[in-house]
PDB file of N, CA and C in Angstrom:
ATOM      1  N   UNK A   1       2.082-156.645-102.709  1.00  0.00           N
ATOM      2  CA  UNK A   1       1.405-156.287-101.472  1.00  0.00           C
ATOM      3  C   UNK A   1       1.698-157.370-100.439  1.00  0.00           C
ATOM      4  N   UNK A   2       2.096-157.337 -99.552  1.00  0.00           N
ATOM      5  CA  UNK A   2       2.399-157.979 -98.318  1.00  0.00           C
ATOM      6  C   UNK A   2       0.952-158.129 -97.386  1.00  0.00           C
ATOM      7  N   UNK A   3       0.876-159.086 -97.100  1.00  0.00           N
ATOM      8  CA  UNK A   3      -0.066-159.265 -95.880  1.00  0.00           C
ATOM      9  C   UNK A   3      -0.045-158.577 -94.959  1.00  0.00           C
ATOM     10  N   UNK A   4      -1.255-158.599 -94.545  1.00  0.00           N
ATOM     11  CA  UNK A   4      -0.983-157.630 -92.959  1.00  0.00           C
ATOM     12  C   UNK A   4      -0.882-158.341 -91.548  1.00  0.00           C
ATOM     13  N   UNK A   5       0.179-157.729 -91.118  1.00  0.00           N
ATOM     14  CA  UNK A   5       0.413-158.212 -89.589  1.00  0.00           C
ATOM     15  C   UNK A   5      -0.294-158.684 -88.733  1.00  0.00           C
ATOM     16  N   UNK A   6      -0.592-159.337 -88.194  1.00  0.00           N
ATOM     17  CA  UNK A   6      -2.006-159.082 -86.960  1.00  0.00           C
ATOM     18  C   UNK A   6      -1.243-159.629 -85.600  1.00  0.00           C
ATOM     19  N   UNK A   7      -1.577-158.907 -84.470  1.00  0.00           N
ATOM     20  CA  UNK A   7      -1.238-160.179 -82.965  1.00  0.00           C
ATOM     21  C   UNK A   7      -2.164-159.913 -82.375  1.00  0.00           C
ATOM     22  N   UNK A   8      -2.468-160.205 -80.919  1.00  0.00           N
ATOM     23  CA  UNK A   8      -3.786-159.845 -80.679  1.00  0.00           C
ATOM     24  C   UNK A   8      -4.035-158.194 -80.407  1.00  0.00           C
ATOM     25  N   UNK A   9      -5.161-158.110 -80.880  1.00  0.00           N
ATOM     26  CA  UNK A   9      -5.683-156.716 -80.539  1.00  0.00           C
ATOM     27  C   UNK A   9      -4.697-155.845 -81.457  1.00  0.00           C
ATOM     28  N   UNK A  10      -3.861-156.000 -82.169  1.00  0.00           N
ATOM     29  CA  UNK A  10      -3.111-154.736 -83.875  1.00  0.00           C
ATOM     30  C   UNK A  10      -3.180-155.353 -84.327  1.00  0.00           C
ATOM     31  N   UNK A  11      -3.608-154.241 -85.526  1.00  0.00           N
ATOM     32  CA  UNK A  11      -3.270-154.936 -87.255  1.00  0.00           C
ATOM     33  C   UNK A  11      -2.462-154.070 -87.465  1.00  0.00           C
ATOM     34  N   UNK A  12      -1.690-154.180 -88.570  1.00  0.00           N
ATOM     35  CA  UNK A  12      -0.160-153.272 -89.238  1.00  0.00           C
ATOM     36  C   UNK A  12      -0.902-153.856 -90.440  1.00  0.00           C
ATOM     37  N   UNK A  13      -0.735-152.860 -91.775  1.00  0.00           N
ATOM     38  CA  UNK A  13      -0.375-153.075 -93.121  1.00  0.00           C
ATOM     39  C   UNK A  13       0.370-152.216 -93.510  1.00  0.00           C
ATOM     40  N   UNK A  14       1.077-152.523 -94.147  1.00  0.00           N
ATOM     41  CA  UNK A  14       2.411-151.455 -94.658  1.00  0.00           C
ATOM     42  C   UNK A  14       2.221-151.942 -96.530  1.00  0.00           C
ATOM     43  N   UNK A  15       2.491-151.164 -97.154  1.00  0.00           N
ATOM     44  CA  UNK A  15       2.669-151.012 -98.592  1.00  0.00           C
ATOM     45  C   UNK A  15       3.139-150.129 -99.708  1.00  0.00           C
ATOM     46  N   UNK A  16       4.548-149.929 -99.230  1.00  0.00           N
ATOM     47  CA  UNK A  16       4.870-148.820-100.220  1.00  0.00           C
ATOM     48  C   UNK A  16       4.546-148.128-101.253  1.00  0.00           C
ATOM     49  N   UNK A  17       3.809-148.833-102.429  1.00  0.00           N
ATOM     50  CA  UNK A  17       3.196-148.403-103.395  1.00  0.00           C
ATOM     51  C   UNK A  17       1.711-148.238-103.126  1.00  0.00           C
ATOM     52  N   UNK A  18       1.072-148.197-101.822  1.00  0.00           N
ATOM     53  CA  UNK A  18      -0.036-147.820-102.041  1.00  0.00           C
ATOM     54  C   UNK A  18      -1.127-148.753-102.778  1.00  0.00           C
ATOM     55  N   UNK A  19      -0.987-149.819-103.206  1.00  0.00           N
ATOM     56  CA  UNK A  19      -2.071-150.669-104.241  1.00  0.00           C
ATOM     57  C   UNK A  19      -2.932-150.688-103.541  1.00  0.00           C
ATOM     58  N   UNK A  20      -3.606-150.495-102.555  1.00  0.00           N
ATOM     59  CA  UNK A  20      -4.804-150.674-101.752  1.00  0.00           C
ATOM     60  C   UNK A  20      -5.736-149.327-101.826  1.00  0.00           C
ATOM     61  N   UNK A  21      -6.325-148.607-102.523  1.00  0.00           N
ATOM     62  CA  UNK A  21      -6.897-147.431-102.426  1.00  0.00           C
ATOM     63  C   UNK A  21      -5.505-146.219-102.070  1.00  0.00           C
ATOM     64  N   UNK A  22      -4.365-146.827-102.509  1.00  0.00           N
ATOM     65  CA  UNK A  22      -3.473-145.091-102.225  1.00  0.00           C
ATOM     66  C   UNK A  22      -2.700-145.650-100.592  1.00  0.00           C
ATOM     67  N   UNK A  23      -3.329-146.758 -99.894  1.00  0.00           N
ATOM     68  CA  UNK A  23      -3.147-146.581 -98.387  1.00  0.00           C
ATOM     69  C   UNK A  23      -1.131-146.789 -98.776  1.00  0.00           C
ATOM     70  N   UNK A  24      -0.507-146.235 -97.840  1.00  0.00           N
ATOM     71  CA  UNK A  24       0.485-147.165 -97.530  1.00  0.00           C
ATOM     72  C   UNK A  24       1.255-147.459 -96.590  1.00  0.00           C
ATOM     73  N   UNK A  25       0.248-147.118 -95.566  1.00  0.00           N
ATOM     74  CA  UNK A  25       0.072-147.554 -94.115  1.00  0.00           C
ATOM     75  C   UNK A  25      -0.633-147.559 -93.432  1.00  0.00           C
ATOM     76  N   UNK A  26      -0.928-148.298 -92.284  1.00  0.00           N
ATOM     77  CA  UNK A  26      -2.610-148.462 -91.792  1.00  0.00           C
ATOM     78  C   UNK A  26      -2.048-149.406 -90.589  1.00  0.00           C
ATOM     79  N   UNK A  27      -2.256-148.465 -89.148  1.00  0.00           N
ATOM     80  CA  UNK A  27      -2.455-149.749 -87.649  1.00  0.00           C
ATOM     81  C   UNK A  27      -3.366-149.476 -87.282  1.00  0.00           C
ATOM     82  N   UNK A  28      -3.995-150.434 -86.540  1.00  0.00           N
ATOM     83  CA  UNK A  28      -5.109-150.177 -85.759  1.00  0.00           C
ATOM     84  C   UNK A  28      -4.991-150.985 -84.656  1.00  0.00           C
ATOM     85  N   UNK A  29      -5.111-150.686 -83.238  1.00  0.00           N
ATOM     86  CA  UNK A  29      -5.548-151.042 -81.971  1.00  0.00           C
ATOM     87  C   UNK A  29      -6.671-151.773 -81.093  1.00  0.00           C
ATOM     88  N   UNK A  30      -6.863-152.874 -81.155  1.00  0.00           N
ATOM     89  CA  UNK A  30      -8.605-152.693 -81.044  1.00  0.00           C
ATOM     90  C   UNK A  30      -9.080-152.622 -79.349  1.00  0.00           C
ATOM     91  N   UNK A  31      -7.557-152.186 -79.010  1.00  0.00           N
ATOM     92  CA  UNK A  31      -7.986-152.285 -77.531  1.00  0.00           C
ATOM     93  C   UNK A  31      -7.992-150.821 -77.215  1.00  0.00           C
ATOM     94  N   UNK A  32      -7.715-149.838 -78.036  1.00  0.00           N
ATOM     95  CA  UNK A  32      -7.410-148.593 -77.668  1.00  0.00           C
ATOM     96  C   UNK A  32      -8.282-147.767 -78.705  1.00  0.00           C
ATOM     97  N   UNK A  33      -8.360-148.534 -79.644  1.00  0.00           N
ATOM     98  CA  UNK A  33      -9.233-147.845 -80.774  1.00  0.00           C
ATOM     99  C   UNK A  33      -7.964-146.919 -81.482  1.00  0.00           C
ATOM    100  N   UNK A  34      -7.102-146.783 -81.266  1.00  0.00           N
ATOM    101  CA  UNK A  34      -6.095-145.612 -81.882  1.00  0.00           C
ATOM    102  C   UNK A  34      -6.131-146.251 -83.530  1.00  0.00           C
ATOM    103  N   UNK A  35      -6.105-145.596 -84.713  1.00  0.00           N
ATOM    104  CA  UNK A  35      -5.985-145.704 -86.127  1.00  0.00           C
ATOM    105  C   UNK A  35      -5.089-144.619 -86.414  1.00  0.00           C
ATOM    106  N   UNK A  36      -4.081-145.426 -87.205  1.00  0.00           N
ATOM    107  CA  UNK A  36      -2.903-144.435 -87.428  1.00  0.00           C
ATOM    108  C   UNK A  36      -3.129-144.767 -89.382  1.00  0.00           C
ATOM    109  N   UNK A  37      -3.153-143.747 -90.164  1.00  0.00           N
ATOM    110  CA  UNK A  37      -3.372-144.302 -91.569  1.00  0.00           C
ATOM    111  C   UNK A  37      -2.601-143.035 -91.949  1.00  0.00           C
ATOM    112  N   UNK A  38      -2.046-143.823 -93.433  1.00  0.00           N
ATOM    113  CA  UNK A  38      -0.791-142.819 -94.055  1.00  0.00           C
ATOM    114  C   UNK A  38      -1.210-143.115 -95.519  1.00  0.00           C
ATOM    115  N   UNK A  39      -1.108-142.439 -96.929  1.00  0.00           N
ATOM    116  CA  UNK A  39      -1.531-142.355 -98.270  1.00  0.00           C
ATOM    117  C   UNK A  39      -0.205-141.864 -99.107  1.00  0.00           C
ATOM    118  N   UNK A  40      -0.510-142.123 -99.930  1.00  0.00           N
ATOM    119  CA  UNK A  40       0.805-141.751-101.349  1.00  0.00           C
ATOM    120  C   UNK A  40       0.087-139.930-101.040  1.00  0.00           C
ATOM    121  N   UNK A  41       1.005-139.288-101.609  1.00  0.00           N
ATOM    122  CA  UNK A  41       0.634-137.814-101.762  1.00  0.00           C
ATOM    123  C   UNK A  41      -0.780-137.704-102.762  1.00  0.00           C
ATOM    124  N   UNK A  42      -1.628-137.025-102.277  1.00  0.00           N
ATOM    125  CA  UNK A  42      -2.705-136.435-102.950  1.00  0.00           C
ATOM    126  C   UNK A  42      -2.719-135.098-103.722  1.00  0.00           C
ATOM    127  N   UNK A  43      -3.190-134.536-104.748  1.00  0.00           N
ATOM    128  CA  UNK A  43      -3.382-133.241-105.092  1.00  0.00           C
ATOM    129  C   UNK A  43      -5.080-133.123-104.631  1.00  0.00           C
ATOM    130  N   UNK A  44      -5.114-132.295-103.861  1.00  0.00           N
ATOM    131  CA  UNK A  44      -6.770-131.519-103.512  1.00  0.00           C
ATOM    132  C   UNK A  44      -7.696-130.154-103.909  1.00  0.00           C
ATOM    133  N   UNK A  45      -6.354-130.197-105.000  1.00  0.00           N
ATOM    134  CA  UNK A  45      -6.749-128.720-105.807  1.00  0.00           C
ATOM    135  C   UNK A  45      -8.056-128.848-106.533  1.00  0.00           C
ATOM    136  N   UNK A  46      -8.925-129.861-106.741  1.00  0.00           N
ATOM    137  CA  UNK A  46     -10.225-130.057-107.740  1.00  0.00           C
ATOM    138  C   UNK A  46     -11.187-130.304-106.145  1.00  0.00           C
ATOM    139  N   UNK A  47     -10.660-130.485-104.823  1.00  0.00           N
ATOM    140  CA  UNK A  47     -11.872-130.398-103.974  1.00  0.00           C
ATOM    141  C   UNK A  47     -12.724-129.064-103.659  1.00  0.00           C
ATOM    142  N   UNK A  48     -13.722-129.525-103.353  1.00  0.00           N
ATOM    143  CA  UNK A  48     -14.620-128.331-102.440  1.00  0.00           C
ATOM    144  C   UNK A  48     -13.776-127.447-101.583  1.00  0.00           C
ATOM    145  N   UNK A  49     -13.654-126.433-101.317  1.00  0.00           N
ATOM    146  CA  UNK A  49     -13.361-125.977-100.089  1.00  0.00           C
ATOM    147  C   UNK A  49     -14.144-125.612 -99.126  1.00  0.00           C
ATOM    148  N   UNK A  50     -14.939-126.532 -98.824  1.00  0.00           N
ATOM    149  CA  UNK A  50     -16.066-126.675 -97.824  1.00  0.00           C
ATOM    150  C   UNK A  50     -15.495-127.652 -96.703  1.00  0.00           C
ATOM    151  N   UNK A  51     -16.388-127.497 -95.620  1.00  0.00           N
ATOM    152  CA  UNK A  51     -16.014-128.532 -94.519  1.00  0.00           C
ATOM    153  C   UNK A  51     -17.195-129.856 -95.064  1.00  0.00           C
ATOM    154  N   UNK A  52     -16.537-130.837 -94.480  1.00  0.00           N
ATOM    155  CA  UNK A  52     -16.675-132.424 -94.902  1.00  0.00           C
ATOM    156  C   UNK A  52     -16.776-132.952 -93.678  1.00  0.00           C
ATOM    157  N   UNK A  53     -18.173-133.617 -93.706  1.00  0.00           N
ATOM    158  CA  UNK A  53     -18.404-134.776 -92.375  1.00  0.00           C
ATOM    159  C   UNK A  53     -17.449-136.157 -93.082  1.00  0.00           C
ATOM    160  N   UNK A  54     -16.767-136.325 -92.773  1.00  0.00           N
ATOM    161  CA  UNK A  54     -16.009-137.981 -92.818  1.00  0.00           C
ATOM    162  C   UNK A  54     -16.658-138.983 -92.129  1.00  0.00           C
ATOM    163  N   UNK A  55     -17.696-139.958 -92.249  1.00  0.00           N
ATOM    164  CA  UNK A  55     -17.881-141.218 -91.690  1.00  0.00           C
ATOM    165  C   UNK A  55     -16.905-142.180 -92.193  1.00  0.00           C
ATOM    166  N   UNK A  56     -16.374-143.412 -91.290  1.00  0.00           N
ATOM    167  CA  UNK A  56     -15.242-144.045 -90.971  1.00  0.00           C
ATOM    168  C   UNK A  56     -16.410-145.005 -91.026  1.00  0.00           C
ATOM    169  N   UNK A  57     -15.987-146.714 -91.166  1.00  0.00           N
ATOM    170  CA  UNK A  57     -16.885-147.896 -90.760  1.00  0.00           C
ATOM    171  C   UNK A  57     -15.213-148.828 -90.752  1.00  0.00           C
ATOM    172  N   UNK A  58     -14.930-149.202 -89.635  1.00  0.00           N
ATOM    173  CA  UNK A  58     -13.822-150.489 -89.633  1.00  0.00           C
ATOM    174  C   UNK A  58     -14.108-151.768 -89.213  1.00  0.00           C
ATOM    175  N   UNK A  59     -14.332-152.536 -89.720  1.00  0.00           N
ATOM    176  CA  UNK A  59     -14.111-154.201 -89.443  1.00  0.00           C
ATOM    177  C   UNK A  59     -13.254-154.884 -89.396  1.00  0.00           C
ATOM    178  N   UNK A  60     -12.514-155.607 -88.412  1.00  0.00           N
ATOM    179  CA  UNK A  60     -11.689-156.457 -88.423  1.00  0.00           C
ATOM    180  C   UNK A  60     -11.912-158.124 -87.357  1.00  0.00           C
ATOM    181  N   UNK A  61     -12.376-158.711 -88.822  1.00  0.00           N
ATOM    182  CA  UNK A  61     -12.468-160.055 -88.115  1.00  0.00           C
ATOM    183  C   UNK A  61     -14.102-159.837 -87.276  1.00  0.00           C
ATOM    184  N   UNK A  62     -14.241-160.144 -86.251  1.00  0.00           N
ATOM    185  CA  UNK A  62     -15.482-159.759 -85.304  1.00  0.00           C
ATOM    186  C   UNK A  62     -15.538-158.676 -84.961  1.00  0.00           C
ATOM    187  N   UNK A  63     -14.433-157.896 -84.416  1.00  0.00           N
ATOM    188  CA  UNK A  63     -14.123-155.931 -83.961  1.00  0.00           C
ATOM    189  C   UNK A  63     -14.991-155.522 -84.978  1.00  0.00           C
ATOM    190  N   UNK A  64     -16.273-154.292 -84.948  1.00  0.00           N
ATOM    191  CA  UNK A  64     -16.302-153.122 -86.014  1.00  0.00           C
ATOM    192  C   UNK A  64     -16.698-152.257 -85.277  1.00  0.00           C
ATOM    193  N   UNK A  65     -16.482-150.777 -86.054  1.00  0.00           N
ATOM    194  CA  UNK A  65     -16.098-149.615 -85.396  1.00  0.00           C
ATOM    195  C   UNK A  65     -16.770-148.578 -86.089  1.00  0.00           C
ATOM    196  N   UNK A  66     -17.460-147.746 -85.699  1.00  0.00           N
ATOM    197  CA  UNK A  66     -17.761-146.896 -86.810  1.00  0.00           C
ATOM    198  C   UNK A  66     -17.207-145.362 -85.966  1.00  0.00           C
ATOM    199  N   UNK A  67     -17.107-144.503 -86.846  1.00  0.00           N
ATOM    200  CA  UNK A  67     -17.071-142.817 -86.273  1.00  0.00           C
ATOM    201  C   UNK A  67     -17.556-141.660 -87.356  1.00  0.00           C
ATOM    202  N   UNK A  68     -17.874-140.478 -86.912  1.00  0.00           N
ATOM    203  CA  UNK A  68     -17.787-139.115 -87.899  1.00  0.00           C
ATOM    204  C   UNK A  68     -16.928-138.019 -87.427  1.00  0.00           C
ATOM    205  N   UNK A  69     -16.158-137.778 -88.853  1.00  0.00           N
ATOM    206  CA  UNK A  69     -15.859-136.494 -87.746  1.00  0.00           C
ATOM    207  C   UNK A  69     -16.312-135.555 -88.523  1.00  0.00           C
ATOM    208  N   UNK A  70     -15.960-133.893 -88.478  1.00  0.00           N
ATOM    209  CA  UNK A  70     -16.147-132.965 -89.261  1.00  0.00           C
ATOM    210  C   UNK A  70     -14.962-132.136 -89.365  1.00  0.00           C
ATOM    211  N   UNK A  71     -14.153-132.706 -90.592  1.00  0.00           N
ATOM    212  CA  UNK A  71     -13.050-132.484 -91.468  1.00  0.00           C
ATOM    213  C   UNK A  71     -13.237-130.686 -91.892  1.00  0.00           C
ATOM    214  N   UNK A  72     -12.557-129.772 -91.633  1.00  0.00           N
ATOM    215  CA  UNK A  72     -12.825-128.020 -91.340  1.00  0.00           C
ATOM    216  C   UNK A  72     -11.629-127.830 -92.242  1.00  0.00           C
ATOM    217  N   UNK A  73     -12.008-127.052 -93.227  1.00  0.00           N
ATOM    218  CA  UNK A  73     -11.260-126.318 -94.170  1.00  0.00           C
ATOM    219  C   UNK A  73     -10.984-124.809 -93.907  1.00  0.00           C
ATOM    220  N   UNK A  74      -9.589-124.636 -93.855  1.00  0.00           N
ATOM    221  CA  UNK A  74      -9.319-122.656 -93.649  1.00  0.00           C
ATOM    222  C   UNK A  74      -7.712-122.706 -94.309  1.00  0.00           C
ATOM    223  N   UNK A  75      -8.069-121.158 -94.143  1.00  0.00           N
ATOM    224  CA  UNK A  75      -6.956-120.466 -95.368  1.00  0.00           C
ATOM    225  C   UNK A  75      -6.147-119.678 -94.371  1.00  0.00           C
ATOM    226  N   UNK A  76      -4.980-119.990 -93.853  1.00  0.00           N
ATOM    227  CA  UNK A  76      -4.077-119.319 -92.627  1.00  0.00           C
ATOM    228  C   UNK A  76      -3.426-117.612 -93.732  1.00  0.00           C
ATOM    229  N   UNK A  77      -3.474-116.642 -92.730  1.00  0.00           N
ATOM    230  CA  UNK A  77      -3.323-115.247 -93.593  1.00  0.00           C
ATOM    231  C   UNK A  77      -2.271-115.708 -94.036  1.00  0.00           C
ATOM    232  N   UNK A  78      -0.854-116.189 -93.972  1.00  0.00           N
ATOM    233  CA  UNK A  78       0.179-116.623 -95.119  1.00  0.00           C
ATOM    234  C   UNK A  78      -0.533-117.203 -96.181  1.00  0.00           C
ATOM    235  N   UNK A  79      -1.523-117.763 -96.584  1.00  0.00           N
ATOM    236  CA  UNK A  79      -2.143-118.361 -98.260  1.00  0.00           C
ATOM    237  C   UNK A  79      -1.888-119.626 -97.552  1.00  0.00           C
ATOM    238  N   UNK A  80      -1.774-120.524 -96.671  1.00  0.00           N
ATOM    239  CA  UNK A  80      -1.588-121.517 -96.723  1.00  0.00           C
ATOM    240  C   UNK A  80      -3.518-122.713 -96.576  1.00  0.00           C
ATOM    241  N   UNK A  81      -3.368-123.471 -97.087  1.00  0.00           N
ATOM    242  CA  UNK A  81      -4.669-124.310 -96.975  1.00  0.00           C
ATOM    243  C   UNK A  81      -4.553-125.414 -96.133  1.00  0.00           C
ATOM    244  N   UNK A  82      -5.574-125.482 -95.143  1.00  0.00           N
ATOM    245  CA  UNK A  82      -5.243-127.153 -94.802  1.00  0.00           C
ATOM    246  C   UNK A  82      -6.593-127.425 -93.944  1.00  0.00           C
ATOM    247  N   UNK A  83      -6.839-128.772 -94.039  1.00  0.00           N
ATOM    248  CA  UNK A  83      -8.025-129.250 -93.635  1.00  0.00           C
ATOM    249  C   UNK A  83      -7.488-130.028 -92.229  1.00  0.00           C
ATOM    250  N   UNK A  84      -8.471-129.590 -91.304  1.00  0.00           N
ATOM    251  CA  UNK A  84      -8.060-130.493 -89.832  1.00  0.00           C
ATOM    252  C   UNK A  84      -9.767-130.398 -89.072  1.00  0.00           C
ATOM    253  N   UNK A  85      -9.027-131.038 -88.045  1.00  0.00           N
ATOM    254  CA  UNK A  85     -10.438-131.987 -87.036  1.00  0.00           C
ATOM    255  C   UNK A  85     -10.622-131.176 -85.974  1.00  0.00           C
ATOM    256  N   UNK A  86      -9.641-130.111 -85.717  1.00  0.00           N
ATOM    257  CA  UNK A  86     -10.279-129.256 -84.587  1.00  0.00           C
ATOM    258  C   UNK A  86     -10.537-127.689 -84.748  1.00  0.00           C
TER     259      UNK A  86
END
């Protein structure tokens, strides 16, 4: 695992294998708030197919951040599944 980047106001972590909870990528902005996060592939076939409030909590250094969103599950008439934010 490589350290993570920092300059002022971004962090970068990059980690190909994921050893951090699956992450294996993660920036964050703290002047813009933008969070860009990337994961090893998941299977979601054992989840709910319900919609999911997601609370977020980020700390970095003195910066913390919290949010919710409400993560919406649907089935497009091709059979396809996918969970999104709007």
């Amino acid at each position: 695992m490589t350290p993570p980047r920092t300059t002022p106001g971004n962090f970068v972590y990059k980690d190909k294998n994921g050893t951090l909870g699956g992450i294996t990528s993660l920036s964050f902005s703290t002047r813009t708030g933008a969070l860009a996060l990337t994961t090893v592939p998941v299977t979601l076939t054992h989840a709910d197919r319900l919609s999911h409030l997601v609370e977020f909590t980020l700390t970095l250094g003195s910066y913390q951040t919290s949010h919710s969103r409400l993560w919406t599950y649907k089935t497009t008439k091709a059979g396809v599944s996918t969970l999104s934010t709007s």
